[in-house]
C-alpha atoms as a PDB file:
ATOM      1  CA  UNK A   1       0.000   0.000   0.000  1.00  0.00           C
ATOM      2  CA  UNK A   2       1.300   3.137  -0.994  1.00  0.00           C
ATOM      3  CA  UNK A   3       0.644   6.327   1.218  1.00  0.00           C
ATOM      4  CA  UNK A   4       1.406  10.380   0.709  1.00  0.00           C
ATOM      5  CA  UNK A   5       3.604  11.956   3.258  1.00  0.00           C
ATOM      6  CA  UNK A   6       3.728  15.905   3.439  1.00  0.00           C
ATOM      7  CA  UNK A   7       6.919  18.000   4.794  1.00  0.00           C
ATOM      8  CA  UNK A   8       6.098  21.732   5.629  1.00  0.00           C
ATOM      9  CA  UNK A   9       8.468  23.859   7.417  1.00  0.00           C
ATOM     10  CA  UNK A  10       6.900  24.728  11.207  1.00  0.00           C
ATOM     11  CA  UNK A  11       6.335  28.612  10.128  1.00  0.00           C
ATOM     12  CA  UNK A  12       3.641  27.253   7.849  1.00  0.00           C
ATOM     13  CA  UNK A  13       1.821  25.829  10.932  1.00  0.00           C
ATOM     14  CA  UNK A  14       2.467  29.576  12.661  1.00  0.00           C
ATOM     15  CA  UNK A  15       1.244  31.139   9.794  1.00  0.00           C
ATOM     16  CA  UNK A  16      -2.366  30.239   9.441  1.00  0.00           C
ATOM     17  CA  UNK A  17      -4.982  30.137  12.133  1.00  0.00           C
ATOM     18  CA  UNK A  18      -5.498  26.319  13.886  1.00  0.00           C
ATOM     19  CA  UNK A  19      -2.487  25.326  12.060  1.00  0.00           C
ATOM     20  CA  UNK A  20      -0.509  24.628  15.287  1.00  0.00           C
ATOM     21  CA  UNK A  21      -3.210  23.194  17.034  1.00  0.00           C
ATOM     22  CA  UNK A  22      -3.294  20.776  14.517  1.00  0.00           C
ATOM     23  CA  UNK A  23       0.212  19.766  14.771  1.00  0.00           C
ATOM     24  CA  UNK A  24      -0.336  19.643  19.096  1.00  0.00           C
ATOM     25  CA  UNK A  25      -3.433  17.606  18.725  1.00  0.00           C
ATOM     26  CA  UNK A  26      -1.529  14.533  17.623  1.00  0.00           C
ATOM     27  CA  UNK A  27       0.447  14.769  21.225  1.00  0.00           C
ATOM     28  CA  UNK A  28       3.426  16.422  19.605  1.00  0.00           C
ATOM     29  CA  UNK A  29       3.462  19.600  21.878  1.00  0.00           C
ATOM     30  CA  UNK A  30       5.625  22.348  20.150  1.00  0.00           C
ATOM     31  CA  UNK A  31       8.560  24.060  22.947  1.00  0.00           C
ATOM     32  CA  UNK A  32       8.750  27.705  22.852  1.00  0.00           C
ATOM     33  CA  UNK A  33      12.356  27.789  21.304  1.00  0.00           C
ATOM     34  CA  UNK A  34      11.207  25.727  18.151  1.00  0.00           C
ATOM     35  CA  UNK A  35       8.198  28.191  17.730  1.00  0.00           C
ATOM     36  CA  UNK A  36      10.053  31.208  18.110  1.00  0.00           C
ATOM     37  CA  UNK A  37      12.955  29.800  15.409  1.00  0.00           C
ATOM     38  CA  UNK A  38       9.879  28.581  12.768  1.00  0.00           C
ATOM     39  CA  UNK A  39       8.549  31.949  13.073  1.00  0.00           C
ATOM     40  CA  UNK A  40      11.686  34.175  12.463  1.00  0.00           C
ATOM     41  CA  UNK A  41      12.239  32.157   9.194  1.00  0.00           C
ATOM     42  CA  UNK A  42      11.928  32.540   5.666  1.00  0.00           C
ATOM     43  CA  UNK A  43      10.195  30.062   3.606  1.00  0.00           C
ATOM     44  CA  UNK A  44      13.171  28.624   1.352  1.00  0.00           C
ATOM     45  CA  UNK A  45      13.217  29.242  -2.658  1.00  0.00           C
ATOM     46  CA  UNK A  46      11.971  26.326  -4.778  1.00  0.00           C
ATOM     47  CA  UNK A  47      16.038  25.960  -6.436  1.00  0.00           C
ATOM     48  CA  UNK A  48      17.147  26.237  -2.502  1.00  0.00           C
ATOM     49  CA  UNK A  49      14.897  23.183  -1.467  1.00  0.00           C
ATOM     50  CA  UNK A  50      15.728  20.832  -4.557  1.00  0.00           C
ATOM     51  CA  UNK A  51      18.965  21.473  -3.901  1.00  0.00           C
ATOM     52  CA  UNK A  52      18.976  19.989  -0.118  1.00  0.00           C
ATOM     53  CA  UNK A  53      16.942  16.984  -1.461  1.00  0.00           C
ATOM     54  CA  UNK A  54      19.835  16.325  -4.143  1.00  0.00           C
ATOM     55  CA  UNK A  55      22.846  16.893  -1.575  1.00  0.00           C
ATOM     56  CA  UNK A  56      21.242  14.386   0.375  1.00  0.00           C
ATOM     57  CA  UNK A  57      21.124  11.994  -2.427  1.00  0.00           C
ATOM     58  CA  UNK A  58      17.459  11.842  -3.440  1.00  0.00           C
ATOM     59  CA  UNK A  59      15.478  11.742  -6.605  1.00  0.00           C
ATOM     60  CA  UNK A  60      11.589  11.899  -7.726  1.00  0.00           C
ATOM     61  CA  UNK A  61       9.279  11.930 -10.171  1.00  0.00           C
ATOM     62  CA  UNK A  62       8.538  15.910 -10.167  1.00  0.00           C
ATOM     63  CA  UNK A  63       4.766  17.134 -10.853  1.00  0.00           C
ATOM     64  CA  UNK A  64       5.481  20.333 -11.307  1.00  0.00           C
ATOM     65  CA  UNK A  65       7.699  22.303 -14.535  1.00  0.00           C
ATOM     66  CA  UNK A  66      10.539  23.594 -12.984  1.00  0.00           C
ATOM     67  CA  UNK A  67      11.656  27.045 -14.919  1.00  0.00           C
ATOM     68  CA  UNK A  68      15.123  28.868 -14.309  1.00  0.00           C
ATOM     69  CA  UNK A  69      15.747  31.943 -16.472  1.00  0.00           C
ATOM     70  CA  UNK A  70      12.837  31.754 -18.826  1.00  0.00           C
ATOM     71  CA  UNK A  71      13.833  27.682 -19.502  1.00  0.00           C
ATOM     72  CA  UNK A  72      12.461  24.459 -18.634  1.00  0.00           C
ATOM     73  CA  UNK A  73      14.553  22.090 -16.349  1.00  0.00           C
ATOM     74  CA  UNK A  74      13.480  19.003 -17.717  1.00  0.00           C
ATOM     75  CA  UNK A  75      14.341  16.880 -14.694  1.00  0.00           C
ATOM     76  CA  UNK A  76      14.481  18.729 -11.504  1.00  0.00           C
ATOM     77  CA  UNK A  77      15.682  15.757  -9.114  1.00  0.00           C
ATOM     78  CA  UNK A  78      16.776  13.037 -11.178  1.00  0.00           C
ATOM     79  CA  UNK A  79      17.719   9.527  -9.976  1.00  0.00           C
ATOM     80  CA  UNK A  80      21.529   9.868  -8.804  1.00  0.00           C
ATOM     81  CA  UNK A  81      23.687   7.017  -9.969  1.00  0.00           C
ATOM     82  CA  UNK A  82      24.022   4.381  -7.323  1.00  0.00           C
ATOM     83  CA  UNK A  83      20.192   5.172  -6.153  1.00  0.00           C
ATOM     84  CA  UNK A  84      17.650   3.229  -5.096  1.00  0.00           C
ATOM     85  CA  UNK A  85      14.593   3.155  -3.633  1.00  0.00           C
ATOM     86  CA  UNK A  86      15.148   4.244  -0.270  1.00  0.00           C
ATOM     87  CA  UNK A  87      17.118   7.341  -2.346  1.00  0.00           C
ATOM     88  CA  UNK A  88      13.196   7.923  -4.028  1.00  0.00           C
ATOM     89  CA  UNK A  89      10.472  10.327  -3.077  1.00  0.00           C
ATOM     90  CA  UNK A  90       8.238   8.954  -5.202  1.00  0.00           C
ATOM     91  CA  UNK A  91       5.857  11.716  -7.210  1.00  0.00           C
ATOM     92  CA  UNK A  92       6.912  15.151  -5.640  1.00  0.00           C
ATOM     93  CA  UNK A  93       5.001  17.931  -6.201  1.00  0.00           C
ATOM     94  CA  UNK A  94       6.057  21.350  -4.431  1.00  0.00           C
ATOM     95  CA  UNK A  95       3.415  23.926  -2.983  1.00  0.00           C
ATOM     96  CA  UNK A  96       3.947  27.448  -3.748  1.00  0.00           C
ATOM     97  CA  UNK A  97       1.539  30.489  -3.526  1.00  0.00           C
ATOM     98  CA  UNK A  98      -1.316  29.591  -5.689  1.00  0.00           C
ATOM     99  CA  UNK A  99      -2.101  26.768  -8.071  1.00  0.00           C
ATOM    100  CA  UNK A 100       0.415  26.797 -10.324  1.00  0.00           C
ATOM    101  CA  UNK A 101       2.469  23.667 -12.275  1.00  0.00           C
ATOM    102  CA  UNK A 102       5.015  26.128 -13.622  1.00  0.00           C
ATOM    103  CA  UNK A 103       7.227  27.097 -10.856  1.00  0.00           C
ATOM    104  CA  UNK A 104      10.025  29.390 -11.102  1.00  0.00           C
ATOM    105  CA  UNK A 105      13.173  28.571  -9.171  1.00  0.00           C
ATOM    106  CA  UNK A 106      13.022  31.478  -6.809  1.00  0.00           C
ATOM    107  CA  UNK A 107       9.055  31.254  -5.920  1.00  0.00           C
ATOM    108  CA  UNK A 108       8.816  30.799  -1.871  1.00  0.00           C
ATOM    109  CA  UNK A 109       8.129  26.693  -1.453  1.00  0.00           C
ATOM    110  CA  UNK A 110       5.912  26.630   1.407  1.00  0.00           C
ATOM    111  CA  UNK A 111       5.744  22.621   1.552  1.00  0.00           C
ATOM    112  CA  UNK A 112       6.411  19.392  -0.448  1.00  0.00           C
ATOM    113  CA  UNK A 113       4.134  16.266  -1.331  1.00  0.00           C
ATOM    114  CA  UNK A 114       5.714  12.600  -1.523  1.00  0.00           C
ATOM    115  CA  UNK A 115       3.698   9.918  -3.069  1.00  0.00           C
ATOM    116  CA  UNK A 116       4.818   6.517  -2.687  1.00  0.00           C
ATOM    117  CA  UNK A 117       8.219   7.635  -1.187  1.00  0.00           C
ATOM    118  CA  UNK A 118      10.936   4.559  -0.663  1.00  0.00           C
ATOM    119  CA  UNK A 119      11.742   3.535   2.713  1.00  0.00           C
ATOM    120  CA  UNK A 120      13.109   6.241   4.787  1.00  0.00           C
ATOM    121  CA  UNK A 121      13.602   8.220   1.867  1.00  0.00           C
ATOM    122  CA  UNK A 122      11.063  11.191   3.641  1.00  0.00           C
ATOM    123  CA  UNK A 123      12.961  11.279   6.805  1.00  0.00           C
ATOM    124  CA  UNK A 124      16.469  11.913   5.414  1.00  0.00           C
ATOM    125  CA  UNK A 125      14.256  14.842   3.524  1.00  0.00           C
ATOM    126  CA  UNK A 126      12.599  16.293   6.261  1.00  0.00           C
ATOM    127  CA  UNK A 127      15.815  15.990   8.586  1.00  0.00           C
ATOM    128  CA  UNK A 128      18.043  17.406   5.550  1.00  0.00           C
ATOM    129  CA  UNK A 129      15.779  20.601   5.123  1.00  0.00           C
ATOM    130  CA  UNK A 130      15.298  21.348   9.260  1.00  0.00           C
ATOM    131  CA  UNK A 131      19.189  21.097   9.250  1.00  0.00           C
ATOM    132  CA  UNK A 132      18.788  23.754   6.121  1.00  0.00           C
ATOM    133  CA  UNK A 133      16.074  25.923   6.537  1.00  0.00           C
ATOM    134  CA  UNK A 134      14.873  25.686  10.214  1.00  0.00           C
ATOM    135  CA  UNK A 135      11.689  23.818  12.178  1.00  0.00           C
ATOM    136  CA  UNK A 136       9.888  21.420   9.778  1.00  0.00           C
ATOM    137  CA  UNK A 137       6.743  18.712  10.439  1.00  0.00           C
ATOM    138  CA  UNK A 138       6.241  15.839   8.210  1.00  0.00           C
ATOM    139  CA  UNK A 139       2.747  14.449   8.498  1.00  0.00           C
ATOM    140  CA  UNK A 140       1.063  11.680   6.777  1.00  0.00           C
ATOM    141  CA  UNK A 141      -2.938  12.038   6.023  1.00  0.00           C
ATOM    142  CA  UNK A 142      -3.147   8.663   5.597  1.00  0.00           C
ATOM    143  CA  UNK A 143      -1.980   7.340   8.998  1.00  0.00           C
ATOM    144  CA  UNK A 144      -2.339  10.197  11.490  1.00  0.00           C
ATOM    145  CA  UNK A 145       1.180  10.854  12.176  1.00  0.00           C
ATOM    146  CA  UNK A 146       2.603  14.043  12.997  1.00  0.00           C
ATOM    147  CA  UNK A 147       6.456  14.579  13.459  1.00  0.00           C
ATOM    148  CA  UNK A 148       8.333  17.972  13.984  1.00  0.00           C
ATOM    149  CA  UNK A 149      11.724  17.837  13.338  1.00  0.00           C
ATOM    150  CA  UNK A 150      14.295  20.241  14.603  1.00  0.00           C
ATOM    151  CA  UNK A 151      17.611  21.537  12.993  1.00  0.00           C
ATOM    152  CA  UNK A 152      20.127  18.605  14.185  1.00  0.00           C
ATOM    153  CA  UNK A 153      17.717  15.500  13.804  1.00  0.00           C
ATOM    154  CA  UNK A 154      19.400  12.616  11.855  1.00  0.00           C
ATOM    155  CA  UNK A 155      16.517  10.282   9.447  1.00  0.00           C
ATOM    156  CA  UNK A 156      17.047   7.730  12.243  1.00  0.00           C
ATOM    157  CA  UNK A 157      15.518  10.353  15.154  1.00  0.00           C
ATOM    158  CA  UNK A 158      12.682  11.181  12.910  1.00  0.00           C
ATOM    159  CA  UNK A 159      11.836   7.697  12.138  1.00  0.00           C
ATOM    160  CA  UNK A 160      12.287   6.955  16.018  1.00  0.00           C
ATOM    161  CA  UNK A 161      10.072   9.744  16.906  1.00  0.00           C
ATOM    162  CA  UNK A 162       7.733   8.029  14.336  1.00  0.00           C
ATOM    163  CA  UNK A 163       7.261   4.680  16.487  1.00  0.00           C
ATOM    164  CA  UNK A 164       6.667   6.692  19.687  1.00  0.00           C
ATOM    165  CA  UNK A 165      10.151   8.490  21.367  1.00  0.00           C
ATOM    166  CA  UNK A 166       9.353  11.606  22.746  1.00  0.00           C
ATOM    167  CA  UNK A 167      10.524  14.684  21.516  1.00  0.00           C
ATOM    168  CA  UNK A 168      12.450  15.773  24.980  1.00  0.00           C
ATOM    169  CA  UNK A 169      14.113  12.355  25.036  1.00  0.00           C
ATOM    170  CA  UNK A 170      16.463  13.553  21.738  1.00  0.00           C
END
């Protein structure tokens, strides 16, 4: 069974009203510190994000058109040599403000959308961009999980905290 994991940095959460209560009412209460840092920061440029997920090895099938100075970028996050599945998002698609497919590199990326992701392939993303870019939660619709993930979090803490630790015991 395939499933759909989202990553959106904390801020997002902040921004928009019941957005953090959302996060709490899956027992993940959010410290004071965390809030503070997720609200001082900027959401990351599309390039800027793709560019974590490819230091860190990953690839996907993009559903979006990625554009950087007036071209296309035919693959955005291709399949690395060496790469496998736990190295695959699955479909990616990027969330930006409004409803667009064509993205330009610069537009503010306000969240990201796995389908299908490979084993452990969305917690070295969501550790690699809260290392990057500050406070992030990964949630899954599908299965009623809710993880935030602070700046220093290794894949293996998030998929820890995923089975139950508790966020003061990392």
């Amino acid at each position: 069974m395939s499933h759909t994991v989202h990553i959106n940095p904390l801020r997002w959460f902040t921004d928009g009203e019941g957005g953090l209560e959302f996060v709490e009412s899956f027992g993940t209460p959010v410290p004071a510190d965390l809030l503070e840092e997720a609200r001082a920061a900027s959401y990351p440029g599309v390039g800027e994000v793709l560019a974590v997920l490819r230091g860190e090895g990953l690839s996907a099938r993009c559903w979006f058109t990625l554009w950087v100075d007036g071209a296309e970028v035919v693959n955005p996050l291709p399949e690395q040599p060496g790469g496998g599945e736990a190295d695959h998002l699955g479909g990616l698609a990027v969330a930006v403000a409004g409803e667009r497919k064509r993205i330009g590199v610069d537009e503010p990326a306000s969240g990201l959308t796995c389908r299908a992701p490979g084993a452990g392939a969305a917690e070295r993303a969501v550790a690699a961009l809260a290392e990057a870019f500050g406070p992030q939660v990964m949630w899954a619709g599908d299965i009623g999980e809710v993880v935030v993930v602070p700046p220093g979090w290794t894949a293996a803490q998030v998929r820890d905290r995923r089975v139950g630790c508790d966020m003061a015991d990392s």
